[in-house]
Protein backbone atom coordinates (compact mmCIF):
# COMPACT_ATOMS: atom_id res chain seq x y z
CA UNK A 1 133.47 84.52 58.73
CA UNK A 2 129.51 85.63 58.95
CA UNK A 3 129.07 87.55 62.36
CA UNK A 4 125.92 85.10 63.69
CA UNK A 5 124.87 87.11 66.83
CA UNK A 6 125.84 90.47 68.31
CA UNK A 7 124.85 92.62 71.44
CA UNK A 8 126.00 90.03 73.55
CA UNK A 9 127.07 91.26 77.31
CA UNK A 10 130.15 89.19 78.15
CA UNK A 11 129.38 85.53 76.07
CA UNK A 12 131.83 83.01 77.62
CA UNK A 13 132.56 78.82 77.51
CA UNK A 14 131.26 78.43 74.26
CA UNK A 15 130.58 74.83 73.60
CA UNK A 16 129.31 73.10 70.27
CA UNK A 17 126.66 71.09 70.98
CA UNK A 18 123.02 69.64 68.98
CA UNK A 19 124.14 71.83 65.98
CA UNK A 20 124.54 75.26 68.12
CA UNK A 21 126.79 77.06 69.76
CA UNK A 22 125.88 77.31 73.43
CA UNK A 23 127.62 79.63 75.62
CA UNK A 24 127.42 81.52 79.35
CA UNK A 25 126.51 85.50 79.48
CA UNK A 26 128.28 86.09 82.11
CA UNK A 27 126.94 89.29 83.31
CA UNK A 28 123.61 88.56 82.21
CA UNK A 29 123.37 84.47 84.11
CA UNK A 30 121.92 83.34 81.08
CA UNK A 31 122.87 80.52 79.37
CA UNK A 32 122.07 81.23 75.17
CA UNK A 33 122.21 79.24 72.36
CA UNK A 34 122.43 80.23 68.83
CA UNK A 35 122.69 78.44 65.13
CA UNK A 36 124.45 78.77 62.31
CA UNK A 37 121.41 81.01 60.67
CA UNK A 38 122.33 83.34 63.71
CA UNK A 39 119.11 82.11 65.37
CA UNK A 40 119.49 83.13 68.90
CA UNK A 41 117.94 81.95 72.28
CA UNK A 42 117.91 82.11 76.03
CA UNK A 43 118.20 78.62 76.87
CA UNK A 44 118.22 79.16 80.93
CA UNK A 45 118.57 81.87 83.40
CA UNK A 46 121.04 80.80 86.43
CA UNK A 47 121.07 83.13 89.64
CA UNK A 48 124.43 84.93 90.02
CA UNK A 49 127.08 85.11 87.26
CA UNK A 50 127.91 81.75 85.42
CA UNK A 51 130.90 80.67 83.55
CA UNK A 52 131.96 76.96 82.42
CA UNK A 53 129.48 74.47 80.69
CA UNK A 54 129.36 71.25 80.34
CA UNK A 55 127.41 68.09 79.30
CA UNK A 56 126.89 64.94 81.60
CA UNK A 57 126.43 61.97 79.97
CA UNK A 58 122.76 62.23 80.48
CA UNK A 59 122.70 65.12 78.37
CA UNK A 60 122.05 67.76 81.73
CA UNK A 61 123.79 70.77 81.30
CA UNK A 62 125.97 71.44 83.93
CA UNK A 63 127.07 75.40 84.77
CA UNK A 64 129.58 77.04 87.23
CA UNK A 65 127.73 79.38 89.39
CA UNK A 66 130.80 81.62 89.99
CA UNK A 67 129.13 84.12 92.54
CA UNK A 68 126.66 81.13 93.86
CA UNK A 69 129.86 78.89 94.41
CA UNK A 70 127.64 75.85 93.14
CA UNK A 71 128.03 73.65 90.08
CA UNK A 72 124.45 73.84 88.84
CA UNK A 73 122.65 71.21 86.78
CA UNK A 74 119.75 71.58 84.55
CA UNK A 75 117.54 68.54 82.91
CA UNK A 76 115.58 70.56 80.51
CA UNK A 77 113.14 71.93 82.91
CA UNK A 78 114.50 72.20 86.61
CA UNK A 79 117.51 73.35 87.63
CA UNK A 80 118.97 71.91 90.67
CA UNK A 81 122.62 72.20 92.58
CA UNK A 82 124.92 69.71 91.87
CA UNK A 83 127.56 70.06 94.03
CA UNK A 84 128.84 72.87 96.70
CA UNK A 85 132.12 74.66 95.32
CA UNK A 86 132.00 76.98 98.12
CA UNK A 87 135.75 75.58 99.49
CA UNK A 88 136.86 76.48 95.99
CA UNK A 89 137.06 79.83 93.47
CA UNK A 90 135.22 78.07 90.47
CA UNK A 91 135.57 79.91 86.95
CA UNK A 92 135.31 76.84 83.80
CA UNK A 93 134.18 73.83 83.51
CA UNK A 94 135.45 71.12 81.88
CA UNK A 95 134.29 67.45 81.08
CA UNK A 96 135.81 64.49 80.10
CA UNK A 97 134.23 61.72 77.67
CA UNK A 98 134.26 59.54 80.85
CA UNK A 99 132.64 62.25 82.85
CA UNK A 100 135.31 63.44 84.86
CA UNK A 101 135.57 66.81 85.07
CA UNK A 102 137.99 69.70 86.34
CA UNK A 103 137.18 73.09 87.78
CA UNK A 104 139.34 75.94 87.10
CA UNK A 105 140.10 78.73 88.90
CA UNK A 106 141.71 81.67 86.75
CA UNK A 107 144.16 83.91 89.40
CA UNK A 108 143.11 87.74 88.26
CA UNK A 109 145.26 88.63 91.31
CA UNK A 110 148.23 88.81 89.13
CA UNK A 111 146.80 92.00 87.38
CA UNK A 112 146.02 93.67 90.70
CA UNK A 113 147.23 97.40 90.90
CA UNK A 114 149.28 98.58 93.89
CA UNK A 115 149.57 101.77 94.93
């Protein structure tokens, strides 16, 4: 396999999607996009750290604002909240072709040290 981008931070929730690979920099809140002649963008910065993406049927691009607690959404040009994931931890996103979609919450607690 061809390497197609590198000094990436922490790339997550890569999706294929209009002939790229689009995928969350975690540490960064950016969500990139790059082809398959390693042709690399910054699609969208999103306050915060992000994780999960996802497509509506629309075609909005939908992102888990894990530090914002919000399910963002973003029309090509404005991005707006979607919905308020404060009463849940939120970590990936993923859609259904009917549009349903599930929020996941990874527990990290289970590699916790104790003293």
């Amino acid at each position: 396999p061809d390497l197609l981008v590198s000094g990436l931070t922490f790339p997550e929730s890569g999706r294929w999607h209009e002939d790229r690979l689009w995928f969350s920099d975690i540490d960064e809140g950016r969500v990139k996009a790059v082809d398959l002649s390693g042709h690399c963008e910054v699609v969208l910065e999103v306050p915060g750290f992000i994780s999960g993406l996802g497509w509506a049927p629309d075609g909005d691009l939908l992102i888990v604002g894990t530090t914002e607690h919000k399910l963002f959404r973003w029309d090509g040009s404005v991005l707006s909240e979607f919905a308020d994931l404060s009463a849940v931890q939120a970590d990936h996103l993923n859609l259904t072709s009917i549009f349903q979609y599930m929020i996941v919450n990874f527990d990290y607690s289970q590699f916790a040290c104790s003293d």
